[in-house]
PDB file of N, CA and C in Angstrom:
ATOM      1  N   UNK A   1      96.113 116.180  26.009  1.00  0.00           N
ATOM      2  CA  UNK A   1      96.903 115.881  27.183  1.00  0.00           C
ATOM      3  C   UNK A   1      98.323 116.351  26.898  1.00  0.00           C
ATOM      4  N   UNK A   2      98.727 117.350  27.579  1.00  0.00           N
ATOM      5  CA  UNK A   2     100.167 117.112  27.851  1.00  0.00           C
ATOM      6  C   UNK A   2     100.991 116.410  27.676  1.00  0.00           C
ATOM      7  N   UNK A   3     102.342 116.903  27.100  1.00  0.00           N
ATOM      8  CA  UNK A   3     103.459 115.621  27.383  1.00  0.00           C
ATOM      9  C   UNK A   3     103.765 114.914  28.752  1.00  0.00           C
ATOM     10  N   UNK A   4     103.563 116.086  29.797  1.00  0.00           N
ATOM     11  CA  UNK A   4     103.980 116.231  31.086  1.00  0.00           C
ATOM     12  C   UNK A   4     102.660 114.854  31.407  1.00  0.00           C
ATOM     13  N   UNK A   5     101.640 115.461  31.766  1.00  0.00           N
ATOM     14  CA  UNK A   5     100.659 114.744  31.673  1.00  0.00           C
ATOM     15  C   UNK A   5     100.685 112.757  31.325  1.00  0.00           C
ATOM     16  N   UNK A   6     101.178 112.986  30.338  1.00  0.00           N
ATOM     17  CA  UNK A   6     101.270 111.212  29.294  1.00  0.00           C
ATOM     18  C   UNK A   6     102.468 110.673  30.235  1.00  0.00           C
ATOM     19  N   UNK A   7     103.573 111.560  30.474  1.00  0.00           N
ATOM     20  CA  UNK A   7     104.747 111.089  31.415  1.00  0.00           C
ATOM     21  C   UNK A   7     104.205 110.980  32.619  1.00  0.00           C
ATOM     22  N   UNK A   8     103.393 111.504  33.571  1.00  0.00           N
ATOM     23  CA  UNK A   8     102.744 111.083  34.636  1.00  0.00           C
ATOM     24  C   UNK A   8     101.919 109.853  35.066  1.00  0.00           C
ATOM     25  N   UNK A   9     101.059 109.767  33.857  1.00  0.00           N
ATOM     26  CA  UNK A   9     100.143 108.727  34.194  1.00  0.00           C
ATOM     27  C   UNK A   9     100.655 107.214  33.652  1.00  0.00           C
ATOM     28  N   UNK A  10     101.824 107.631  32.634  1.00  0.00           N
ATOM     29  CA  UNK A  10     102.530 106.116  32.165  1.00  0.00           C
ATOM     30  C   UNK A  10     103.347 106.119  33.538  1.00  0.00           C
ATOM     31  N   UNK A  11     103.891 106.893  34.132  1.00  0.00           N
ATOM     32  CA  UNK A  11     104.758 106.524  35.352  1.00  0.00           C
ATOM     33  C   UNK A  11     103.893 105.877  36.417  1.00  0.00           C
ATOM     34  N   UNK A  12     102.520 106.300  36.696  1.00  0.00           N
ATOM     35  CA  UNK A  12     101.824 105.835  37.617  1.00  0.00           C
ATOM     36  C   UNK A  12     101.327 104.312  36.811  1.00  0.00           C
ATOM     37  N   UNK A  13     101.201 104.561  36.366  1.00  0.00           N
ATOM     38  CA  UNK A  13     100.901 102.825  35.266  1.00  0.00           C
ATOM     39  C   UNK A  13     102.026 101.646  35.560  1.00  0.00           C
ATOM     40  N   UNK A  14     103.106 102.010  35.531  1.00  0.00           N
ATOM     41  CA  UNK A  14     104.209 101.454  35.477  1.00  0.00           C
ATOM     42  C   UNK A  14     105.057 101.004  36.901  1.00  0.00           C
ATOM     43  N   UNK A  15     104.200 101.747  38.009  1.00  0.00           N
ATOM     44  CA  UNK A  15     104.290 101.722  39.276  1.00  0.00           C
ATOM     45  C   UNK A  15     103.782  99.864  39.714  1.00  0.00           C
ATOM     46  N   UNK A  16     104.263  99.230  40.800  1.00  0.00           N
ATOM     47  CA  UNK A  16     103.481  98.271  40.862  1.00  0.00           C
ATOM     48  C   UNK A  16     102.049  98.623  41.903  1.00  0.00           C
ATOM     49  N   UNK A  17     101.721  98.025  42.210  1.00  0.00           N
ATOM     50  CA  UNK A  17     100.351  98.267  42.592  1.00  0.00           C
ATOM     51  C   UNK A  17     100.176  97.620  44.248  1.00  0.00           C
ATOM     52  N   UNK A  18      99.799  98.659  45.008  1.00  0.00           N
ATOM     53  CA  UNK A  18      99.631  98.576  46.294  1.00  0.00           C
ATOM     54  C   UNK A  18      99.510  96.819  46.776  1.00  0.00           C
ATOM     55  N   UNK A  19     100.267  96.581  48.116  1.00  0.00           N
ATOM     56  CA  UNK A  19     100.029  95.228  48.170  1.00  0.00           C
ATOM     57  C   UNK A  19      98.558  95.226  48.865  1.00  0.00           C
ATOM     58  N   UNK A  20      97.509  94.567  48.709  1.00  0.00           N
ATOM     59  CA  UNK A  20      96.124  94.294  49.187  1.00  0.00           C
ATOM     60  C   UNK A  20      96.377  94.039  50.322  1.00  0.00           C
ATOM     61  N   UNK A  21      95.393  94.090  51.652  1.00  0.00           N
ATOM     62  CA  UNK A  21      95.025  93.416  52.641  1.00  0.00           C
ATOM     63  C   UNK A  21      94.908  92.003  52.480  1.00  0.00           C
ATOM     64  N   UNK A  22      95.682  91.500  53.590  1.00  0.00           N
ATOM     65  CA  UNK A  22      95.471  89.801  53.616  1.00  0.00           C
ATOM     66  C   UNK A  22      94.660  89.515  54.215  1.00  0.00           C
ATOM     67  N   UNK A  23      93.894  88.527  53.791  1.00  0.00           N
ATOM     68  CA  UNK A  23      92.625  87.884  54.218  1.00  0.00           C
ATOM     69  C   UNK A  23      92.182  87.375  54.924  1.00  0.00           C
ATOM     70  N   UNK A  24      91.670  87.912  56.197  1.00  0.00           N
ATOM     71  CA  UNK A  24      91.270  87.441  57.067  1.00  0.00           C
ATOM     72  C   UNK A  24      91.030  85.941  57.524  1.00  0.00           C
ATOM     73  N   UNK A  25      91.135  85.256  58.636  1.00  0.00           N
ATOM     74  CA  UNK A  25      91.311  83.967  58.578  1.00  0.00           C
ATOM     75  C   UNK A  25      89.580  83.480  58.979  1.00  0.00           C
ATOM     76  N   UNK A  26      88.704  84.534  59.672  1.00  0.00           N
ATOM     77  CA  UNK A  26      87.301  84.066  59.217  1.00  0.00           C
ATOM     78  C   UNK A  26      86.698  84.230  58.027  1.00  0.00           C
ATOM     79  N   UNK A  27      87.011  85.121  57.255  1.00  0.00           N
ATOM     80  CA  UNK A  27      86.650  85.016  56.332  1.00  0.00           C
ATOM     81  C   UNK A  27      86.694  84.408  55.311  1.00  0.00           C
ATOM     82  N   UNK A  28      88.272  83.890  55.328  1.00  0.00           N
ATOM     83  CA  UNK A  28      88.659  83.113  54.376  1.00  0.00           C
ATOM     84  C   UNK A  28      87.848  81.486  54.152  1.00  0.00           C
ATOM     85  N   UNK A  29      87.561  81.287  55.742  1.00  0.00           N
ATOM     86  CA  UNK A  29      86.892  79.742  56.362  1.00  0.00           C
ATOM     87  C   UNK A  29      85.501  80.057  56.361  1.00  0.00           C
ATOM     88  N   UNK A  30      85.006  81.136  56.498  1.00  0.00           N
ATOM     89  CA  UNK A  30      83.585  81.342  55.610  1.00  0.00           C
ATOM     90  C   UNK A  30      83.358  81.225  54.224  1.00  0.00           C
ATOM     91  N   UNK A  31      84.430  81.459  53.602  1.00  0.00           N
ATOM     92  CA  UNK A  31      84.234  81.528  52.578  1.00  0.00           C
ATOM     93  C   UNK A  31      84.600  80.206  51.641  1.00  0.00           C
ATOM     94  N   UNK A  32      84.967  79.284  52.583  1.00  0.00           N
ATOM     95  CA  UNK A  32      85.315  77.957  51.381  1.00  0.00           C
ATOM     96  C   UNK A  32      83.892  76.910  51.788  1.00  0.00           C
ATOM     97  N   UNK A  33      83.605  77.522  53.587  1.00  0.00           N
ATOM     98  CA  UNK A  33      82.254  76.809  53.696  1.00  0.00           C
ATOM     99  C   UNK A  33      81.348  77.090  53.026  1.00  0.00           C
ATOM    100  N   UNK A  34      81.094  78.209  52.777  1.00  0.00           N
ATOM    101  CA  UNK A  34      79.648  78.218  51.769  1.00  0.00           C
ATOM    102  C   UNK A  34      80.018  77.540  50.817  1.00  0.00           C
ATOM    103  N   UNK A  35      81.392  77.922  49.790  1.00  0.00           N
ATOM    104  CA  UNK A  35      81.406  77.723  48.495  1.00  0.00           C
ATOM    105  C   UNK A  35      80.878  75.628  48.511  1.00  0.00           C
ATOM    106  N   UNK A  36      81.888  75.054  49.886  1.00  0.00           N
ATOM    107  CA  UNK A  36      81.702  73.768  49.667  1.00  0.00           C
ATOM    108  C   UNK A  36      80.216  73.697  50.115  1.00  0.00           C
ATOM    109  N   UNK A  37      79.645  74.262  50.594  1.00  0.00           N
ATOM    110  CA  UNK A  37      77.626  73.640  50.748  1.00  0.00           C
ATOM    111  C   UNK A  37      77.148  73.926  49.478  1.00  0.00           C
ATOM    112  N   UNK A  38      77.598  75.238  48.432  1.00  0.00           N
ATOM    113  CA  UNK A  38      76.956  75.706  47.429  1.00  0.00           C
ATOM    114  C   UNK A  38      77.678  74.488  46.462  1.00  0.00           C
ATOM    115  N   UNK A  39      78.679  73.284  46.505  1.00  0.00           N
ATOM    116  CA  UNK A  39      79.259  72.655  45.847  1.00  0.00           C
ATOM    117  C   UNK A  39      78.084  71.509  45.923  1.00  0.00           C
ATOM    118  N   UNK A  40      77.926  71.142  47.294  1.00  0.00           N
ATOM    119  CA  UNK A  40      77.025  69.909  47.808  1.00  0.00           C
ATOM    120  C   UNK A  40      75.668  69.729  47.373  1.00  0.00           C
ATOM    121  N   UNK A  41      75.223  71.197  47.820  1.00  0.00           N
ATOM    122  CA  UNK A  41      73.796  70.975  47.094  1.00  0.00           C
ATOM    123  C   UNK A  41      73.586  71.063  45.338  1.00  0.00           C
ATOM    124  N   UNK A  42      74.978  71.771  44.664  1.00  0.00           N
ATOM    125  CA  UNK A  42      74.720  71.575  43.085  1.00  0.00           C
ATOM    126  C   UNK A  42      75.033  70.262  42.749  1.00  0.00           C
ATOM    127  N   UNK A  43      75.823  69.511  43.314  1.00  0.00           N
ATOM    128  CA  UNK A  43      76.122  68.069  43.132  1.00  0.00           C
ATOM    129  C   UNK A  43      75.000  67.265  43.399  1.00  0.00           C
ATOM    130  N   UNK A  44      74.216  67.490  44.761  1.00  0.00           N
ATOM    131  CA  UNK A  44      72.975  66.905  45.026  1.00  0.00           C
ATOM    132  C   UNK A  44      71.601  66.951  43.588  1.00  0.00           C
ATOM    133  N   UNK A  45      71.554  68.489  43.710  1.00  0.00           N
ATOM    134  CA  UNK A  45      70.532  68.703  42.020  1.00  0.00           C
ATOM    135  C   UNK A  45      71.083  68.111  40.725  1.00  0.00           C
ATOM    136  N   UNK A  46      72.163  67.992  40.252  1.00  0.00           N
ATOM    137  CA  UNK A  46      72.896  67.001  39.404  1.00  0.00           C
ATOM    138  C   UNK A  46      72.501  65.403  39.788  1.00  0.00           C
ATOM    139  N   UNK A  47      72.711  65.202  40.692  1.00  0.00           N
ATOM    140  CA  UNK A  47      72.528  63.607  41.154  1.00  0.00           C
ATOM    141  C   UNK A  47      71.027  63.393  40.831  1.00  0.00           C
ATOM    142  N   UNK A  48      70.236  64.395  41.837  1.00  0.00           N
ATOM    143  CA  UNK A  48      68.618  63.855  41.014  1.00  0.00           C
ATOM    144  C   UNK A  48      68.405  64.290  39.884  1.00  0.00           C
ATOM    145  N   UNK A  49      68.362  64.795  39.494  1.00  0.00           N
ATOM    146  CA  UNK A  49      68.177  65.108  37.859  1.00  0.00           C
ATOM    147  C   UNK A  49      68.564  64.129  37.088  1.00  0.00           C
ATOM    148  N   UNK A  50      69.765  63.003  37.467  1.00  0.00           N
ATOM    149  CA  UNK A  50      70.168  62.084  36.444  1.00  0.00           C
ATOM    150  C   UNK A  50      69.683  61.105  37.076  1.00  0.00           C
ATOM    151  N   UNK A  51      68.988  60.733  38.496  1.00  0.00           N
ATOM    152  CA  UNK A  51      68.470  59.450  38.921  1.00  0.00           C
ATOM    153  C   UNK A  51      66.880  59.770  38.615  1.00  0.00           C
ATOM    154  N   UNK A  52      66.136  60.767  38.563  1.00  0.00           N
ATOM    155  CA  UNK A  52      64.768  61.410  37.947  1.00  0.00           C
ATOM    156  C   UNK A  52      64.251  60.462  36.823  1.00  0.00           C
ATOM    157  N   UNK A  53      65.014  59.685  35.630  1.00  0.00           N
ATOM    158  CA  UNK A  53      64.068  58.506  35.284  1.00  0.00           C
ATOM    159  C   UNK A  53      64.486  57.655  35.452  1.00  0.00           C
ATOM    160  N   UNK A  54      64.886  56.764  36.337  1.00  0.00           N
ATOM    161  CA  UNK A  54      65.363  55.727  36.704  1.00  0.00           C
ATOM    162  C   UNK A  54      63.944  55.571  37.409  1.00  0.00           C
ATOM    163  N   UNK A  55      62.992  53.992  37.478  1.00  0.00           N
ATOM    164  CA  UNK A  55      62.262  53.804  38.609  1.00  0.00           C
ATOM    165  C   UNK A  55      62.400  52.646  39.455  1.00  0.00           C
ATOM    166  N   UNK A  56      61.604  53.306  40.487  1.00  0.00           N
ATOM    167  CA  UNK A  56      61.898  52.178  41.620  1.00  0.00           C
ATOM    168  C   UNK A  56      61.290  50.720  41.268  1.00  0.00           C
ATOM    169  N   UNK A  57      60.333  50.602  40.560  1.00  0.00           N
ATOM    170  CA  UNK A  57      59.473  49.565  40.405  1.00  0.00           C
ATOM    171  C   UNK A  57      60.188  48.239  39.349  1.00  0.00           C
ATOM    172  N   UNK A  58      59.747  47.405  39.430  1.00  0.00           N
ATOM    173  CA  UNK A  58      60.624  46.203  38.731  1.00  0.00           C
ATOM    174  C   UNK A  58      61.258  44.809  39.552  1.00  0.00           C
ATOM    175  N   UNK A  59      61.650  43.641  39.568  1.00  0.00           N
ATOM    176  CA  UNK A  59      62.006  42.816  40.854  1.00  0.00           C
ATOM    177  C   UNK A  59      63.012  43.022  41.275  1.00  0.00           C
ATOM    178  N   UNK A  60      63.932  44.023  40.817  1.00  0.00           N
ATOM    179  CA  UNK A  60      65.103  44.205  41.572  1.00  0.00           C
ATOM    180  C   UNK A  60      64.948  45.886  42.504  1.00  0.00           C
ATOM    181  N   UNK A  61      63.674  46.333  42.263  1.00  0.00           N
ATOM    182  CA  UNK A  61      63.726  48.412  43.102  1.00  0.00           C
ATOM    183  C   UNK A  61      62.816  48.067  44.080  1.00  0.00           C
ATOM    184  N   UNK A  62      63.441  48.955  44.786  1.00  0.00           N
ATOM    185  CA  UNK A  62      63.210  49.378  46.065  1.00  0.00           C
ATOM    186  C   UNK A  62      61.668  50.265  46.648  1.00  0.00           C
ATOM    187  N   UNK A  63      60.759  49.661  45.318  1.00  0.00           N
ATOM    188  CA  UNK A  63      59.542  50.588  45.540  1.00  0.00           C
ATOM    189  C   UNK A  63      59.304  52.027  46.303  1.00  0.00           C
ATOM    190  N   UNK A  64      58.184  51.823  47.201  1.00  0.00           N
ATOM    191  CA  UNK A  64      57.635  53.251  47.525  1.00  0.00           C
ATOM    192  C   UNK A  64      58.418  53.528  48.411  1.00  0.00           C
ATOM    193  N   UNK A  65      59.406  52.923  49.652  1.00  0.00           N
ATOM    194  CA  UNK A  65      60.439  52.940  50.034  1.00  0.00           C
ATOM    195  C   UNK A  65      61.840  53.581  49.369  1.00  0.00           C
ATOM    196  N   UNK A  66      61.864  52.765  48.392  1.00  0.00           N
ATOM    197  CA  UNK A  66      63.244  53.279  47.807  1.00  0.00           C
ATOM    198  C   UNK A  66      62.782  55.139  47.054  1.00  0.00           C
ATOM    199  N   UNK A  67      61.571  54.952  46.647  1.00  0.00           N
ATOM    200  CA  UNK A  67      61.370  56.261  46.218  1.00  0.00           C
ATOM    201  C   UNK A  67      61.183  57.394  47.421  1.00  0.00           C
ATOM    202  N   UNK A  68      60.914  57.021  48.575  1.00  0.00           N
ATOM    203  CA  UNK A  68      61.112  57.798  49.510  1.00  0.00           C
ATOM    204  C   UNK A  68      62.088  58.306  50.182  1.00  0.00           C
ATOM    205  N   UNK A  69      62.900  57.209  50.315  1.00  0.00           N
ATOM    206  CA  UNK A  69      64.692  57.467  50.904  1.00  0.00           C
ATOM    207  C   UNK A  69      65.799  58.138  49.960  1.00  0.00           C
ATOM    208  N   UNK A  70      65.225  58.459  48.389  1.00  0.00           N
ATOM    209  CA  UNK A  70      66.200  58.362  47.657  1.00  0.00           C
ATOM    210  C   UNK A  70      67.250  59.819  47.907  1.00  0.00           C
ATOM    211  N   UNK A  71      66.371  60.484  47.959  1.00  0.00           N
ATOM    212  CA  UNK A  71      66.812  62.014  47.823  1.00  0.00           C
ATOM    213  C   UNK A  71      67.405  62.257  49.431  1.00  0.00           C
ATOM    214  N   UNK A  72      67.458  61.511  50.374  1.00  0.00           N
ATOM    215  CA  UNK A  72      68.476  61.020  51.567  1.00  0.00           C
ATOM    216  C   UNK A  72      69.862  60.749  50.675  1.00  0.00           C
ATOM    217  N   UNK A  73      69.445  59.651  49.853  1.00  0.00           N
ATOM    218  CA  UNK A  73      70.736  58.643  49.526  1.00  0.00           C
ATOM    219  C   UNK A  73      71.539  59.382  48.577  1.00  0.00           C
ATOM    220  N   UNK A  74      70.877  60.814  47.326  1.00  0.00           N
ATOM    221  CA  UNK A  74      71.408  61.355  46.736  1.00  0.00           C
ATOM    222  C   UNK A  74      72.296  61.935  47.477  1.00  0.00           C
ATOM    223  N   UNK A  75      71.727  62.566  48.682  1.00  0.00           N
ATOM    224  CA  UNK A  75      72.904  63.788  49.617  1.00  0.00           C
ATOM    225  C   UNK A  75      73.665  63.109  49.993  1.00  0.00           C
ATOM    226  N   UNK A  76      73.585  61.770  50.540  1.00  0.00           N
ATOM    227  CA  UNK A  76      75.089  61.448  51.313  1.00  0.00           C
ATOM    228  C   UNK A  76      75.843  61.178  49.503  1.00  0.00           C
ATOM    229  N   UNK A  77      75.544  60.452  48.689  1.00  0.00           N
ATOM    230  CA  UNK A  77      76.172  60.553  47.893  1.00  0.00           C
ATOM    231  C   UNK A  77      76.514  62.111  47.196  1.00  0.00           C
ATOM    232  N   UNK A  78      76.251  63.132  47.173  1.00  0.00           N
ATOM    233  CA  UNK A  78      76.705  64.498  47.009  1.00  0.00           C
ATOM    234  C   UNK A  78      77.840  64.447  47.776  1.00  0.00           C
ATOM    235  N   UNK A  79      77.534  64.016  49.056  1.00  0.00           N
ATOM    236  CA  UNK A  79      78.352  64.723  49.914  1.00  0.00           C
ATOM    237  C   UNK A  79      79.556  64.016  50.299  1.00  0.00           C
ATOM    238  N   UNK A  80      79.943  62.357  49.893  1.00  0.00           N
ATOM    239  CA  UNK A  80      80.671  61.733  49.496  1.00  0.00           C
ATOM    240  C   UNK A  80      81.379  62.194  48.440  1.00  0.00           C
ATOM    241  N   UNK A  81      80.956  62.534  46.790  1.00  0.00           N
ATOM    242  CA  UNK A  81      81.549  63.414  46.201  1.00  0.00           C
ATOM    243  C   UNK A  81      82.047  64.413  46.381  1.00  0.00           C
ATOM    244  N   UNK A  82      81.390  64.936  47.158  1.00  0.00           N
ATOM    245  CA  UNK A  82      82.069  66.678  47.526  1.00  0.00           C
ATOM    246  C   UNK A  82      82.999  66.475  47.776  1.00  0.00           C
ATOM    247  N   UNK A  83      83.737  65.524  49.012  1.00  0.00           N
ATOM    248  CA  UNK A  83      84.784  65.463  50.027  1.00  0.00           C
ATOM    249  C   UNK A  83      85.656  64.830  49.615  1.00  0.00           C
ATOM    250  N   UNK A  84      85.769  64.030  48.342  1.00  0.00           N
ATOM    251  CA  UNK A  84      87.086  63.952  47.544  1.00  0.00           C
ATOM    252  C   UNK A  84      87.244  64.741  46.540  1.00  0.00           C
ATOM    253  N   UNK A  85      86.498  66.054  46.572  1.00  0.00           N
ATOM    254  CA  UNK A  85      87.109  66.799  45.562  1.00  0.00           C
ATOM    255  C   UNK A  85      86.323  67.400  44.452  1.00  0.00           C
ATOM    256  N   UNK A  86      84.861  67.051  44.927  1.00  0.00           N
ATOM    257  CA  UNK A  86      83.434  67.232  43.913  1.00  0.00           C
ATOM    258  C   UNK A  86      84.099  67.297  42.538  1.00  0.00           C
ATOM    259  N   UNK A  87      83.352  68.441  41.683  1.00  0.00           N
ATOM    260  CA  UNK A  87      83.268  68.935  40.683  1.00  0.00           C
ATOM    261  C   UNK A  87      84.491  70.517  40.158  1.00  0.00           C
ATOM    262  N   UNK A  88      85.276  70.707  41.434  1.00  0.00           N
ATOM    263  CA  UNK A  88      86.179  71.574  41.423  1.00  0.00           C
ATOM    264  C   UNK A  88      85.324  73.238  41.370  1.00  0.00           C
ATOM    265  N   UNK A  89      84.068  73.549  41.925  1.00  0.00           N
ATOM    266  CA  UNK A  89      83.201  74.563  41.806  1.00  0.00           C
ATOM    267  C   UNK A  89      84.004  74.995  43.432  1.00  0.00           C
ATOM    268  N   UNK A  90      83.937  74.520  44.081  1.00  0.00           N
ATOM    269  CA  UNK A  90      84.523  75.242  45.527  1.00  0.00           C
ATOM    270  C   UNK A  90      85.398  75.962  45.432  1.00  0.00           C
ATOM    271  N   UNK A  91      86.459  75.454  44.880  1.00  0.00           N
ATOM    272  CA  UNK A  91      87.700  76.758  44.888  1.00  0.00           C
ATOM    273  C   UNK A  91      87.357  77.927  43.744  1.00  0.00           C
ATOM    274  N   UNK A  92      86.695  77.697  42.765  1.00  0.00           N
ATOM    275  CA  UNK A  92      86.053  78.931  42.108  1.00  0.00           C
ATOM    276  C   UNK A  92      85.408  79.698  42.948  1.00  0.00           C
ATOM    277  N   UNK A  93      84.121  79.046  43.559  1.00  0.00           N
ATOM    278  CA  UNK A  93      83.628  80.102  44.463  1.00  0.00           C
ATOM    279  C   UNK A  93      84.286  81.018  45.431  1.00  0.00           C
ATOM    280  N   UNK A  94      85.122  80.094  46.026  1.00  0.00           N
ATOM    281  CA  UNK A  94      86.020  80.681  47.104  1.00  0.00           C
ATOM    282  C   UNK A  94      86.527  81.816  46.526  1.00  0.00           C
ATOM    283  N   UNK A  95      86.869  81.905  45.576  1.00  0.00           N
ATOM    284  CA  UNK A  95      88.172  82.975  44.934  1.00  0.00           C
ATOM    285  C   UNK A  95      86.784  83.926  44.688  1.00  0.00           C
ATOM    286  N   UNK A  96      85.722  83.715  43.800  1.00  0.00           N
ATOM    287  CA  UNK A  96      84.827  85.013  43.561  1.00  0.00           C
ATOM    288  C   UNK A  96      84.133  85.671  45.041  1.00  0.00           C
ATOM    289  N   UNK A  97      83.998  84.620  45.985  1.00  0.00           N
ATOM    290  CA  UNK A  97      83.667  85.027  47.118  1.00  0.00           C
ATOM    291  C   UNK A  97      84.367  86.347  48.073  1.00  0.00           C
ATOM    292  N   UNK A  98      85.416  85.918  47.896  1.00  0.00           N
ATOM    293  CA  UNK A  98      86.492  86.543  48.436  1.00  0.00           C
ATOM    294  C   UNK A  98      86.996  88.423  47.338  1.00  0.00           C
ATOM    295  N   UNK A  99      86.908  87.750  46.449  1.00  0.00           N
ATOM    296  CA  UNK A  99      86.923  89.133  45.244  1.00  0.00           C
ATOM    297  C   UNK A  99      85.327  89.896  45.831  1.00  0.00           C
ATOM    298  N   UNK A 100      84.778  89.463  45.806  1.00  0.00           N
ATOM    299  CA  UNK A 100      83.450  90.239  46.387  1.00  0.00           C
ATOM    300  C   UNK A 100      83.352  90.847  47.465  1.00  0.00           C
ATOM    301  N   UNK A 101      84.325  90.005  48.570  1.00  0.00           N
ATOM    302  CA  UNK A 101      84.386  90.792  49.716  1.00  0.00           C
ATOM    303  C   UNK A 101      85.366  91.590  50.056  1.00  0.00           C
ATOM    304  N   UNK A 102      86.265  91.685  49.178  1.00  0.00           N
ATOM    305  CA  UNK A 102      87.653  92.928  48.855  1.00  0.00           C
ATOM    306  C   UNK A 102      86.439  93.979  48.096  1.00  0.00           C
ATOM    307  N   UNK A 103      85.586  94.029  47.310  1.00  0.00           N
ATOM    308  CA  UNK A 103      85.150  94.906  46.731  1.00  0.00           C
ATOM    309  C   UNK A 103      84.485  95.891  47.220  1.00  0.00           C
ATOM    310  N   UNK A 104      83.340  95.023  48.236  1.00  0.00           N
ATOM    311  CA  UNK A 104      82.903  95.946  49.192  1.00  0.00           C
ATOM    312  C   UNK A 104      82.950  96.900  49.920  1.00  0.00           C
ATOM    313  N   UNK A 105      82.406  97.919  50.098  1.00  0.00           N
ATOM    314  CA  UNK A 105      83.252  99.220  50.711  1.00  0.00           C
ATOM    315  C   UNK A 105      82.794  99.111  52.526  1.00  0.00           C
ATOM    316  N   UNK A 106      84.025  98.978  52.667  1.00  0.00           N
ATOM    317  CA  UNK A 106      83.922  99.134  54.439  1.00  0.00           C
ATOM    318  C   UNK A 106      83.094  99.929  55.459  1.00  0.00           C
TER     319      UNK A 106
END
């Protein structure tokens, strides 16, 4: 490479870098909704997975009843978690969501 050359491409290096397109305001609100459903339902599979040996049976459970309603009672509890703030996976997604859809070619 050239001297000329090495002085060119360190100058273009050294340049700051185009300002991006700002982000659309549907997209942006598409994009925190999925991330928060993709938050809800991993919170939901977490929740059963740790209520999975717990049983209903004994004088204080809720038998074939309680084993039927449970995976109801996990989601509102997911989804109680979610809405103060889950597990902090939403705003990750959001941000890779969004990097994915800058990447895409138009």
């Amino acid at each position: 490479m050239s001297a000329d050359a090495a002085i060119q491409s360190t100058m273009a290096l050294a340049q700051p870098a185009a300002p991006k397109a700002p982000i659309s305001a549907p997209n942006l609100a598409a994009a925190k909704k999925a991330a928060k459903e993709y938050e809800g339902v991993f919170i939901s599979e977490f929740m059963g997975s740790m209520f999975s040996g717990i049983s209903t049976d004994g004088p204080f459970g809720g038998g074939q009843g309680e084993a039927m309603f449970r995976s109801m009672m996990l989601d509102q509890y997911s989804k109680q978690i979610e809405a103060r703030g889950g597990f902090g996976l939403s705003a990750a997604m959001t941000k890779q969501l969004l990097i994915h859809q800058e990447a895409r070619p138009q």
